[in-house]
Structures are given as structure tokens and as C-alpha cells.
C-alpha atoms as a PDB file:
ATOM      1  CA  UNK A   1     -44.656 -15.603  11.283  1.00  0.00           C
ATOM      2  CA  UNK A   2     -41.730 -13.658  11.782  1.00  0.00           C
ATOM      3  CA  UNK A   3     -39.951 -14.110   8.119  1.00  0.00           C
ATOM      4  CA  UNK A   4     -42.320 -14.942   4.808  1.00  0.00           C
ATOM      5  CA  UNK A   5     -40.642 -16.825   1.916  1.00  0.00           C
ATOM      6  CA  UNK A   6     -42.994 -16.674  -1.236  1.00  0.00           C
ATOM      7  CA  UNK A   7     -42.107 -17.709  -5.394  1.00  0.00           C
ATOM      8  CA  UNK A   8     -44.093 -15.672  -7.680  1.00  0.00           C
ATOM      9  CA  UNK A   9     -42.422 -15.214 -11.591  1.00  0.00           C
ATOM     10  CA  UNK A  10     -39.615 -17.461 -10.960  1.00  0.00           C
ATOM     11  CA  UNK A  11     -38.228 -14.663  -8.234  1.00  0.00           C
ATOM     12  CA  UNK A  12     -38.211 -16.324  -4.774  1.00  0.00           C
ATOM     13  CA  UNK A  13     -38.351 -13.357  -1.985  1.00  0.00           C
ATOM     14  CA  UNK A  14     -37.789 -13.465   2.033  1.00  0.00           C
ATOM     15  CA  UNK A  15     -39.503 -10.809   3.932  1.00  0.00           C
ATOM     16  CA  UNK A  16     -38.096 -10.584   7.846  1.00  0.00           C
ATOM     17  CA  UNK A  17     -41.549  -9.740   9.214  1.00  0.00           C
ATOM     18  CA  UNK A  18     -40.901  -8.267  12.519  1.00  0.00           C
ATOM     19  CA  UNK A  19     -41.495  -4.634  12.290  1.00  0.00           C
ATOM     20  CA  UNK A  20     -42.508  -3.640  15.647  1.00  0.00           C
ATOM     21  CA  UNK A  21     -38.969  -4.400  16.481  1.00  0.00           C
ATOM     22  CA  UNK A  22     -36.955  -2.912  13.373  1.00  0.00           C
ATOM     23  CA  UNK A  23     -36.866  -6.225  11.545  1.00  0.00           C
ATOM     24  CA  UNK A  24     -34.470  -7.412  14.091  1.00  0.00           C
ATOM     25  CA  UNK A  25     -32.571 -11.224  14.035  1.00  0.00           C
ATOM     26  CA  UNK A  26     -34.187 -13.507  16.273  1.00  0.00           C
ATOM     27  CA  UNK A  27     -34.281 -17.485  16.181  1.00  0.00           C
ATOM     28  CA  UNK A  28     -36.726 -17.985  13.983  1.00  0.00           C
ATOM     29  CA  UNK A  29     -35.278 -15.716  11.080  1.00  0.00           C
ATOM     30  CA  UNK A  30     -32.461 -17.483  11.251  1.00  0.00           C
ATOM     31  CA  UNK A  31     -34.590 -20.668  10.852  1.00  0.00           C
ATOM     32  CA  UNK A  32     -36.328 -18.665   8.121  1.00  0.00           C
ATOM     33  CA  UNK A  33     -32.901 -18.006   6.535  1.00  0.00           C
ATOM     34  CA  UNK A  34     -31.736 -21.953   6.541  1.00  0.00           C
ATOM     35  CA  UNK A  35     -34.882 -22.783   4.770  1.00  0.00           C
ATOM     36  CA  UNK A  36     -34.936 -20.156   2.062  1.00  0.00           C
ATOM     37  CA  UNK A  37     -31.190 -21.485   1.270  1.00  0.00           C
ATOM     38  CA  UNK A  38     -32.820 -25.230   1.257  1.00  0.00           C
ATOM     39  CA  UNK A  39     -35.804 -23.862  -0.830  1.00  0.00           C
ATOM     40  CA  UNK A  40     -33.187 -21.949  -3.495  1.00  0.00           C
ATOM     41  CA  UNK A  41     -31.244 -24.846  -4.285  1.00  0.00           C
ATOM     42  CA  UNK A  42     -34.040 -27.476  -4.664  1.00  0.00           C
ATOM     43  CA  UNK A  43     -35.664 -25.676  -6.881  1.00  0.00           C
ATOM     44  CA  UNK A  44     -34.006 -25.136 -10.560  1.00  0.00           C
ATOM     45  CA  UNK A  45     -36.432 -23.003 -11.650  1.00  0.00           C
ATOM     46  CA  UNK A  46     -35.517 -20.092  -9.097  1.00  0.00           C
ATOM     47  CA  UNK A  47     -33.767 -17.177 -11.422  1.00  0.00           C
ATOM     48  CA  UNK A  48     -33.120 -14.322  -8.357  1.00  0.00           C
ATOM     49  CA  UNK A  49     -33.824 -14.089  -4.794  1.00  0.00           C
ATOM     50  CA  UNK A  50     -35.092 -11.302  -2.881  1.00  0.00           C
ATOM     51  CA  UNK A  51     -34.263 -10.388   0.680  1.00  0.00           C
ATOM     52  CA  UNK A  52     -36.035  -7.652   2.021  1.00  0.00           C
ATOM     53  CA  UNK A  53     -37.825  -6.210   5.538  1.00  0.00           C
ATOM     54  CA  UNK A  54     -41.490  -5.723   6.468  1.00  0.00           C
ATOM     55  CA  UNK A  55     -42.516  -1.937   6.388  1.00  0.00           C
ATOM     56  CA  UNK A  56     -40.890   0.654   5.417  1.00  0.00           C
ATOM     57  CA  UNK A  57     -38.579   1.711   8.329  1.00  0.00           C
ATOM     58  CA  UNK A  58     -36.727  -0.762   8.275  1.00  0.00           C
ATOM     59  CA  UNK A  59     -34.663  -3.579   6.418  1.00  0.00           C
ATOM     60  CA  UNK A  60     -33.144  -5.439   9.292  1.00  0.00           C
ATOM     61  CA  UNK A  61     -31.722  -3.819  12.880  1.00  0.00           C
ATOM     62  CA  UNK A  62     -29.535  -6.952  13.266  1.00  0.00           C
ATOM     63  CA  UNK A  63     -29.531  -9.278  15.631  1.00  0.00           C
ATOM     64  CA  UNK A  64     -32.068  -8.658  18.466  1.00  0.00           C
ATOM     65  CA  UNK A  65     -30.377  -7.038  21.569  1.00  0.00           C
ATOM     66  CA  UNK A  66     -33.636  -7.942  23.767  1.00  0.00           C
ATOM     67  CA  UNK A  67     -32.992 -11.700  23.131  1.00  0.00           C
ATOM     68  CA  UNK A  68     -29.255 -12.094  22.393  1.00  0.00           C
ATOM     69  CA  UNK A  69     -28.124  -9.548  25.270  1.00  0.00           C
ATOM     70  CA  UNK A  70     -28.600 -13.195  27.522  1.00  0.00           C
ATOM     71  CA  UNK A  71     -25.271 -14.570  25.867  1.00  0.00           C
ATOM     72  CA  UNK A  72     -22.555 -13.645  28.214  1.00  0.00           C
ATOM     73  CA  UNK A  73     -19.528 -15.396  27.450  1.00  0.00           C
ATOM     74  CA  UNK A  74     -17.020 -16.386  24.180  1.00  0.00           C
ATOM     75  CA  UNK A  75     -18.269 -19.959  24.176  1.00  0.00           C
ATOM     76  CA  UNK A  76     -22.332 -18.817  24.795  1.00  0.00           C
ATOM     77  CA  UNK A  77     -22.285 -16.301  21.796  1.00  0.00           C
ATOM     78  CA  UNK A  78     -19.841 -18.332  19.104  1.00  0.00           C
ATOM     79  CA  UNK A  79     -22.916 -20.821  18.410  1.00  0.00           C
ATOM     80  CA  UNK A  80     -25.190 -17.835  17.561  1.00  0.00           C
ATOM     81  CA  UNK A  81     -22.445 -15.700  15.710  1.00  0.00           C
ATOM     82  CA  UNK A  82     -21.125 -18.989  14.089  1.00  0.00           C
ATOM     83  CA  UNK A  83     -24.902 -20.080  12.679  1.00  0.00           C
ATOM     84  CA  UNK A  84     -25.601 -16.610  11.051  1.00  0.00           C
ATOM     85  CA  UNK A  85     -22.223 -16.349   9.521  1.00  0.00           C
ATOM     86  CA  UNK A  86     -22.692 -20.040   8.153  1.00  0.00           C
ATOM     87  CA  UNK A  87     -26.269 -18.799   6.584  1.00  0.00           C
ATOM     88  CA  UNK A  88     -24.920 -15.506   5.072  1.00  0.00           C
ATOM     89  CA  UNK A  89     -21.517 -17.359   3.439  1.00  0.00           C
ATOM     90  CA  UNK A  90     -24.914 -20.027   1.965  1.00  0.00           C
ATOM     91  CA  UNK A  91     -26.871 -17.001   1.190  1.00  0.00           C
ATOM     92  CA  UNK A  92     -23.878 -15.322  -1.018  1.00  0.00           C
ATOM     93  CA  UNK A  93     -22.926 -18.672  -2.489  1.00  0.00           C
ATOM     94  CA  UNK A  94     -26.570 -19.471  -3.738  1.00  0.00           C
ATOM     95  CA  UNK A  95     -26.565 -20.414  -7.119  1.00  0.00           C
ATOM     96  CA  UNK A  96     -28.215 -17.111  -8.341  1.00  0.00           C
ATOM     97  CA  UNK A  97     -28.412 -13.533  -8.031  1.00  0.00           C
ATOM     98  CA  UNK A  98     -29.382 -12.041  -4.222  1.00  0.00           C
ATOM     99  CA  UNK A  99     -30.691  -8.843  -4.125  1.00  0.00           C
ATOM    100  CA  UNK A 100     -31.403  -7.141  -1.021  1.00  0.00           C
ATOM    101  CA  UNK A 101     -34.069  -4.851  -1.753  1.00  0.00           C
ATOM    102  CA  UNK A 102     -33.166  -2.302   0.895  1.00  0.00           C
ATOM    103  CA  UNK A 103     -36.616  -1.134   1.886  1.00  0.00           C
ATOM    104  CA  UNK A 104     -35.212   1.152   4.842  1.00  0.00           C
ATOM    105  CA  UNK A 105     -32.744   1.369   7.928  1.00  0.00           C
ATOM    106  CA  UNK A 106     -30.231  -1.631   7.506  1.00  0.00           C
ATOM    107  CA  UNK A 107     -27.193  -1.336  10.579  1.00  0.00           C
ATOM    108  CA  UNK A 108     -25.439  -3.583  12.526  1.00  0.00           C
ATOM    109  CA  UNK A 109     -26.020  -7.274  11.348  1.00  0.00           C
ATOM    110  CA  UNK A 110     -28.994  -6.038   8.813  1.00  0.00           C
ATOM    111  CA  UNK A 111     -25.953  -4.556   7.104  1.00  0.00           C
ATOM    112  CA  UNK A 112     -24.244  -7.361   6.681  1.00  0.00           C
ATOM    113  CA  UNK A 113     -26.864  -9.699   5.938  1.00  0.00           C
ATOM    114  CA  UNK A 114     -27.247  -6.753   2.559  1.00  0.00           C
ATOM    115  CA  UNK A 115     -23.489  -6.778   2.180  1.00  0.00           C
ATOM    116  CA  UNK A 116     -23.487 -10.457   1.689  1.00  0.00           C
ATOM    117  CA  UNK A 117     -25.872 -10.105  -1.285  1.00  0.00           C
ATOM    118  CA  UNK A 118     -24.682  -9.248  -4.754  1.00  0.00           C
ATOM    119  CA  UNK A 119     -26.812  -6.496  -5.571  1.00  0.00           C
ATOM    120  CA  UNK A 120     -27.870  -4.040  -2.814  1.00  0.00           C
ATOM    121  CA  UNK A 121     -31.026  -1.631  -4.121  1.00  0.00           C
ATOM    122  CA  UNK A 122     -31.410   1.211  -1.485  1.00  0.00           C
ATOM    123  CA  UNK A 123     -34.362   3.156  -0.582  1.00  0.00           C
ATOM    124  CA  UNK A 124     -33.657   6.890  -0.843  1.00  0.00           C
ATOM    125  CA  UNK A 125     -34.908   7.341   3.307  1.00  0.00           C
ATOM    126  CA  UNK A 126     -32.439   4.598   4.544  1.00  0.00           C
ATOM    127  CA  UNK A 127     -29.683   4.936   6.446  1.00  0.00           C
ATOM    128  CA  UNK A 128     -27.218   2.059   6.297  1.00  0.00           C
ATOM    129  CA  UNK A 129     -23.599   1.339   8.501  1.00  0.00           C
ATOM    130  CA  UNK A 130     -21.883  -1.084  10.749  1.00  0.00           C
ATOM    131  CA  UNK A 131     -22.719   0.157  14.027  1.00  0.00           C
ATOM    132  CA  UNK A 132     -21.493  -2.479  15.809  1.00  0.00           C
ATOM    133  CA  UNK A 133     -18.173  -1.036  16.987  1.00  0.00           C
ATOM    134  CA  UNK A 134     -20.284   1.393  19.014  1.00  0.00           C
ATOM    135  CA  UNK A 135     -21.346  -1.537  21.069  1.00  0.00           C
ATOM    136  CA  UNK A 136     -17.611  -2.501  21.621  1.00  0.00           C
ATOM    137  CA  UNK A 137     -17.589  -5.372  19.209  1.00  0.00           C
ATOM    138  CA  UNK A 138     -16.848  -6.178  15.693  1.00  0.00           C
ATOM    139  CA  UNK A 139     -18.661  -7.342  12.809  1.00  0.00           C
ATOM    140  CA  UNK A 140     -20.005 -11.237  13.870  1.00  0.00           C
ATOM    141  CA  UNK A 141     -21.822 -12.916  11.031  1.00  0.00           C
ATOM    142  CA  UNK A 142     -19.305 -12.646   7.923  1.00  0.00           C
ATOM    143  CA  UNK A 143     -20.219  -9.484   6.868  1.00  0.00           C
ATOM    144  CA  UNK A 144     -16.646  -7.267   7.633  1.00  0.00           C
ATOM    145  CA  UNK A 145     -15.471 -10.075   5.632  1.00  0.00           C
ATOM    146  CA  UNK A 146     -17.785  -9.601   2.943  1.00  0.00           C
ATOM    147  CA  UNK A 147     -17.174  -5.610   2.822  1.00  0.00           C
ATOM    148  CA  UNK A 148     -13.695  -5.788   1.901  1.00  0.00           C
ATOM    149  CA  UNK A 149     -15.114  -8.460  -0.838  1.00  0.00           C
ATOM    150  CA  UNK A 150     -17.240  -5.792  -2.412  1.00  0.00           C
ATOM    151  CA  UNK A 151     -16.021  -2.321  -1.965  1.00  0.00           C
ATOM    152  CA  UNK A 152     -13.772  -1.014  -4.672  1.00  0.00           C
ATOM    153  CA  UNK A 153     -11.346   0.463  -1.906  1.00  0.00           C
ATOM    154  CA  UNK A 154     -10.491  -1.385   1.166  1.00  0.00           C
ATOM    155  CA  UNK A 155      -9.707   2.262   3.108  1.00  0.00           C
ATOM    156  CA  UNK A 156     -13.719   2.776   2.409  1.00  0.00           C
ATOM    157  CA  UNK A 157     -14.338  -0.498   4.169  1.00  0.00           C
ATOM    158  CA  UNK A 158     -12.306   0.114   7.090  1.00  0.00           C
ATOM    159  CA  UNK A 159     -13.301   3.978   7.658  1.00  0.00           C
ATOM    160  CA  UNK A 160     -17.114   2.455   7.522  1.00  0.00           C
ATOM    161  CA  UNK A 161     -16.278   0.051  10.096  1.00  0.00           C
ATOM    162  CA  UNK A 162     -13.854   1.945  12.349  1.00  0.00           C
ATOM    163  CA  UNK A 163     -16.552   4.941  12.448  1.00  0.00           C
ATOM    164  CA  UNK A 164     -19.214   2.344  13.502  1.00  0.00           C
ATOM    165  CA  UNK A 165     -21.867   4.847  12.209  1.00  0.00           C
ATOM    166  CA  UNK A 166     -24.830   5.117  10.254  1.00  0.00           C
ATOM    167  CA  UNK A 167     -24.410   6.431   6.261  1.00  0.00           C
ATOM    168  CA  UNK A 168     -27.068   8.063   4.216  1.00  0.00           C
ATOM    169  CA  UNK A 169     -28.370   6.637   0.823  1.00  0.00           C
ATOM    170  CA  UNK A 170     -26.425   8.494  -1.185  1.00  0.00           C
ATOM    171  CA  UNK A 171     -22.681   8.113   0.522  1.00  0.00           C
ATOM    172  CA  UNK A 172     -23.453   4.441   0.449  1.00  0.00           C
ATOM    173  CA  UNK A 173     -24.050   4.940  -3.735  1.00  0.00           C
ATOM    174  CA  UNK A 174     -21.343   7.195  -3.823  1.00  0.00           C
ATOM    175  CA  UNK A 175     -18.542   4.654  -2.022  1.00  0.00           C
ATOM    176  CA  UNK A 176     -20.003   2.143  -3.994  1.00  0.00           C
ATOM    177  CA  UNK A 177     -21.700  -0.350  -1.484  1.00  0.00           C
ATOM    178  CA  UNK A 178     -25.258   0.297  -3.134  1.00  0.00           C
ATOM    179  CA  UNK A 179     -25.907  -0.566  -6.045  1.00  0.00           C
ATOM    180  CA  UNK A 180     -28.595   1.937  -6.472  1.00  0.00           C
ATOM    181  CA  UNK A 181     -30.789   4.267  -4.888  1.00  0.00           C
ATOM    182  CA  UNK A 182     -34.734   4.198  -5.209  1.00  0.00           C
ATOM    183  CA  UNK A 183     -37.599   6.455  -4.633  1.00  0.00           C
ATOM    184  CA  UNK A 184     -40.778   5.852  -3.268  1.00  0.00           C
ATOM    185  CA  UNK A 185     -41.901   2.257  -4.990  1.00  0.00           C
ATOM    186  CA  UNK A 186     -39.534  -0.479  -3.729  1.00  0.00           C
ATOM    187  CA  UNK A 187     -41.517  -3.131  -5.835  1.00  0.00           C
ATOM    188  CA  UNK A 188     -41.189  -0.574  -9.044  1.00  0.00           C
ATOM    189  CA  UNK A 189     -37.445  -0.262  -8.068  1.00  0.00           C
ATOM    190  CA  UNK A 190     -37.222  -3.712  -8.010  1.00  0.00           C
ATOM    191  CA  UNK A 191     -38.596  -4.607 -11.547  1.00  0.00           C
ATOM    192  CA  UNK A 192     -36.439  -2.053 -13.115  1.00  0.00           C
ATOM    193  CA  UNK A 193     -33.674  -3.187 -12.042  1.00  0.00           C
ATOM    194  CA  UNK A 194     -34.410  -6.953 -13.197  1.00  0.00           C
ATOM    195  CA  UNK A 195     -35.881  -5.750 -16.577  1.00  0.00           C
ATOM    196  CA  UNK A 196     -33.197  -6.236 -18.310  1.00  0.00           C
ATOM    197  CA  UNK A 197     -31.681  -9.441 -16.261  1.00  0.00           C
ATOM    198  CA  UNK A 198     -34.250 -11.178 -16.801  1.00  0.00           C
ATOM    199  CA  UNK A 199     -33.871 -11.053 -20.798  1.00  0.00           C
ATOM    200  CA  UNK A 200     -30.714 -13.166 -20.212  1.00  0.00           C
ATOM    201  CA  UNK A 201     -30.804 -16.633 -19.612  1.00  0.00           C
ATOM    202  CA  UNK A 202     -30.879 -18.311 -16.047  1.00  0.00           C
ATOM    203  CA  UNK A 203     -27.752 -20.923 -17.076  1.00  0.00           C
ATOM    204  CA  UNK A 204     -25.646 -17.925 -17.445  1.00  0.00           C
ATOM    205  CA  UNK A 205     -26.649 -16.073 -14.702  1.00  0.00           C
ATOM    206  CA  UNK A 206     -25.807 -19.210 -12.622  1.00  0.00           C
ATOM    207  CA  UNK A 207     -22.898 -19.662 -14.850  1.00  0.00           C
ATOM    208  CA  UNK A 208     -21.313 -16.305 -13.982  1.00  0.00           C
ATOM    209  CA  UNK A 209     -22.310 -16.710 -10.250  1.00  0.00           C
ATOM    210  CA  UNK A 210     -20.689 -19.970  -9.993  1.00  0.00           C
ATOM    211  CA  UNK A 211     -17.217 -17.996 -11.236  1.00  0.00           C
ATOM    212  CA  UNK A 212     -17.873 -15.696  -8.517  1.00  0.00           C
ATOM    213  CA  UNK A 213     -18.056 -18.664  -5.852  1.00  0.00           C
ATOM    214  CA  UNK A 214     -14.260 -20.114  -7.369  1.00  0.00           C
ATOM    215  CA  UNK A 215     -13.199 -17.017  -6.818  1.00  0.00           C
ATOM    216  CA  UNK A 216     -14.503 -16.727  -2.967  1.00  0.00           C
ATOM    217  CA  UNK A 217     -13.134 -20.763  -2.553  1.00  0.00           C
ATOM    218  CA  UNK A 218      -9.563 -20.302  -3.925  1.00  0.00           C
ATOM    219  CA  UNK A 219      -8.941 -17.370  -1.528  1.00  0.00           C
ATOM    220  CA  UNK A 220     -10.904 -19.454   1.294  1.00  0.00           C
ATOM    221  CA  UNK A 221     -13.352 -17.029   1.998  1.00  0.00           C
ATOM    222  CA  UNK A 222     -15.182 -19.123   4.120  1.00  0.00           C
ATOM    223  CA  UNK A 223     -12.052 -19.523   7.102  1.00  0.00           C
ATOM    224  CA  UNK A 224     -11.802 -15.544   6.709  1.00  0.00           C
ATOM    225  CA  UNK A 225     -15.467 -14.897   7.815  1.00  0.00           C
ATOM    226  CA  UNK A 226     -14.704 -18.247  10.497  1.00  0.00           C
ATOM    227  CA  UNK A 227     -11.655 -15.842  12.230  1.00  0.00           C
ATOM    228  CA  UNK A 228     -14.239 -12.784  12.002  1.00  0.00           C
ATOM    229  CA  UNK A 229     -16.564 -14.473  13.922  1.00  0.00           C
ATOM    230  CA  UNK A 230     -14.391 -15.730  16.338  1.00  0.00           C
ATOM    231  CA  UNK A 231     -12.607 -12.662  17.097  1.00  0.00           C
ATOM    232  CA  UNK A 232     -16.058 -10.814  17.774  1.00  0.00           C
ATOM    233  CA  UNK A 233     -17.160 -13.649  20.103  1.00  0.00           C
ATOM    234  CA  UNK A 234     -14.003 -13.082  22.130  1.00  0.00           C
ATOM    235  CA  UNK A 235     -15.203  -9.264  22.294  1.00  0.00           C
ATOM    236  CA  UNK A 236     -18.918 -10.036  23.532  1.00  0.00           C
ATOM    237  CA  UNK A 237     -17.850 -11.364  26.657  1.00  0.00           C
ATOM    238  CA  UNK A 238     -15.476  -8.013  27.438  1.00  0.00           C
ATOM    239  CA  UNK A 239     -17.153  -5.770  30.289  1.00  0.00           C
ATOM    240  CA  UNK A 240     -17.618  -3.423  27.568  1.00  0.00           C
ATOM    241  CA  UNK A 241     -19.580  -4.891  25.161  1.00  0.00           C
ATOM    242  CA  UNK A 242     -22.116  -5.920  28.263  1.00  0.00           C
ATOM    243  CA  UNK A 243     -22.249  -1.794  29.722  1.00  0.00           C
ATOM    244  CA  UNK A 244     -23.083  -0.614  26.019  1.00  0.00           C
ATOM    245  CA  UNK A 245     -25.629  -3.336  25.683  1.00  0.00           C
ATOM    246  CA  UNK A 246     -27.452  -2.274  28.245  1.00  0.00           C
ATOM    247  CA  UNK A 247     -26.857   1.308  27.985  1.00  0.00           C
ATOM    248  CA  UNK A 248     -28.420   1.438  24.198  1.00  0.00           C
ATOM    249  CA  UNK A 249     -31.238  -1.140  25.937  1.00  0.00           C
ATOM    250  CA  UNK A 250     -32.039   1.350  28.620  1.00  0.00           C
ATOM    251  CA  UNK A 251     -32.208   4.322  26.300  1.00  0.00           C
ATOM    252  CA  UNK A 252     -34.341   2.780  23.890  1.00  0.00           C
ATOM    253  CA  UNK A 253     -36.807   2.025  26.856  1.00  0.00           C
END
């Protein structure tokens, strides 16, 4: 399978199981995505949920060049762009706390899929950054959106998506995008950082969360990440996104 979704101690975790290729977005995570949001809020005994990667290179690459590289046009990439955006504005709305349990490398789309979380717990090796201006497009699934959302400074936010480039553990800490940084243990990490969360109970963590969605719905959140994603849909069919595609395809062969 190329995502796991398991429930042990009232924590339900999704693992994007395809390390051979970085933990990259394909189809079926995205399938694996819709049903972990389905899962979350038909079950009222869920009090956090987990996203993490397989390994411990990566988190998530983003979207899979090797399969999406065959939408050409505007109108053949929207529907692809449009569906992850849709499951990352579900996945920051759930009811509860997201962490994304940042077990390594998380660029491109595997950025914004940790950006749309509330809590982002980074291991001390990863590198993390919105690459995808180096491929001659912008942000596609919500998460430039999301950025400006949770950085304390929206000059941070731009310079991290203007520079399109990868950003060590500790800048990411330091310009507040991480929540924290780990070493070694990600499940040890992980515990620690619930300990004391999980003292409280889940009717006011949903309570607060639900304060946080108001928040996101008055300001219509939702037709800010819908503008994002078309206006990078637009860019995928330019001449340049296609010659950096295949020049980052080529050198990675």
C-alpha cells in the first residue's frame, strides 16, 4: 500500500509509504488522504492525528513528477491541483490537532501538505522549503496560502517562497514554521510533545480548534487557496514549467 492509516491510543496516524520514491504524491495518497479525513470525523474518539513519511529520508517530495509530468495544459492539471488543495483545506479544518511529524526531507508539495498542519515537529537531518518556483510554478495545493496563515511575518513567507529553496532544521525553528526540532527518535519526539496535551481534555482541544476554523471561514480562506491553485495551473502549462520538468527528470536519471 502506498499510504497506512492506523488508531492506536486514541492518536490516528497516516504514513505515505512510498520511500523508494521520496514519499512522493501519487493517486492513491491522495485517495489515502480523503479517507483518513472520512476516518477522523466519524470517529469521536480520535484526540490528534499524525501525518508522517515512511523511512527516514524523507517526509513527502510532493507530488510525483514521474506521474504528474503527463498533465500538459491549465484545464489537465486544475483537477489534480484542485483535489489536493480540497484535501489539505479538510486536513487543516479536521476537528483536532494535526501534527506532521516531520521524519525527514519535506519540499515542494510535502511542504505544504506540513504547512497545512497545526503543529510541525522536525527531524534535526531534514531539510524543508517550497521549491516549486524552481520548476517555474507556484505553490498548487493551498499551501502558499497556508504559509502566510502561520508564519509570524509575512516577509518570511514570501522570501521562503520567492527563493524556492530548501531550509535547514534549524532556520525553519528559527522563522518560526517548525514547531520544534527532534533528534534521533521521531516516535520519542512525538510523545513528548503530546505529554502534556494529552492531560487536557479532547472537547477543548476540539473546542479551541473549532475557533481556529471561524477564524479561517470569516476571512474565506478556502476561495484564497481556490485563486492559488488556479493561478499555478495557469503556470504548468507555460513552456517553462514543461523544460524544468524534464530537466530535474533527466538529472535525477
Amino acid at each position: 500500500m502506498p499510504y497506512t492509516i492506523n488508531l492506536e491510543d486514541n492518536i490516528c496516524r497516516f504514513t505515505i509509504n512510498r520511500p523508494q520514491v521520496r514519499n512522493a504524491i501519487n493517486l492513491d495518497v491522495i485517495v489515502g488522504f480523503e479517507e483518513l479525513i472520512t476516518a477522523v470525523h466519524n470517529d469521536s474518539t480520535i484526540k490528534f492525528v499524525v501525518i508522517t513519511g515512511e523511512g527516514d529520508d524523507a517526509f513527502c517530495s510532493g507530488g510525483d513528477l514521474s506521474i504528474f509530468h503527463g498533465l500538459h495544459t491549465a484545464k489537465d492539471a486544475f483537477p489534480m491541483l484542485d483535489r489536493m488543495a480540497t484535501v489539505l483545506y479538510k486536513l487543516a479544518t479536521l476537528p483536532v490537532p494535526v501534527i506532521a511529524l516531520v521524519n525527514g526531507h519535506a519540499v515542494g508539495g510535502g511542504c505544504e501538505i506540513a504547512t497545512a498542519c497545526d503543529y510541525r515537529l522536525v527531524s534535526s537531518r531534514a531539510k524543508c522549503g517550497f521549491i516549486q518556483g524552481s520548476l517555474a510554478i507556484t505553490s498548487g495545493w493551498g499551501g502558499g496560502t497556508f504559509l502566510f496563515e502561520k508564519l509570524p511575518r509575512q516577509d518570511i513567507a514570501m522570501q521562503m517562497l520567492s527563493e524556492a529553496k530548501p531550509l535547514t532544521s534549524a532556520t525553519m525553528l528559527d522563522n518560526g514554521w517548525a514547531t520544534q526540532v527532534y533528534e534521533d527518535n521521531k516516535e520519542i519526539a512525538l510523545q513528548t510533545f503530546l505529554a502534556e496535551m494529552k492531560q487536557v481534555e479532547t472537547s477543548v482541544h476540539r473546542a479551541y480548534k473549532q475557533m481556529l476554523i471561524r477564524k479561517w471561514t470569516g476571512q474565506n480562506l478556502v476561495d484564497q487557496i481556490r485563486e492559488e491553485v488556479q493561478t499555478c495551473s495557469i503556470l504548468w502549462e507555460a513552456d517553462e514549467h514543461h523544460q524544468a520538468v524534464q530537466k530535474f527528470l533527466t538529472k535525477r536519471k
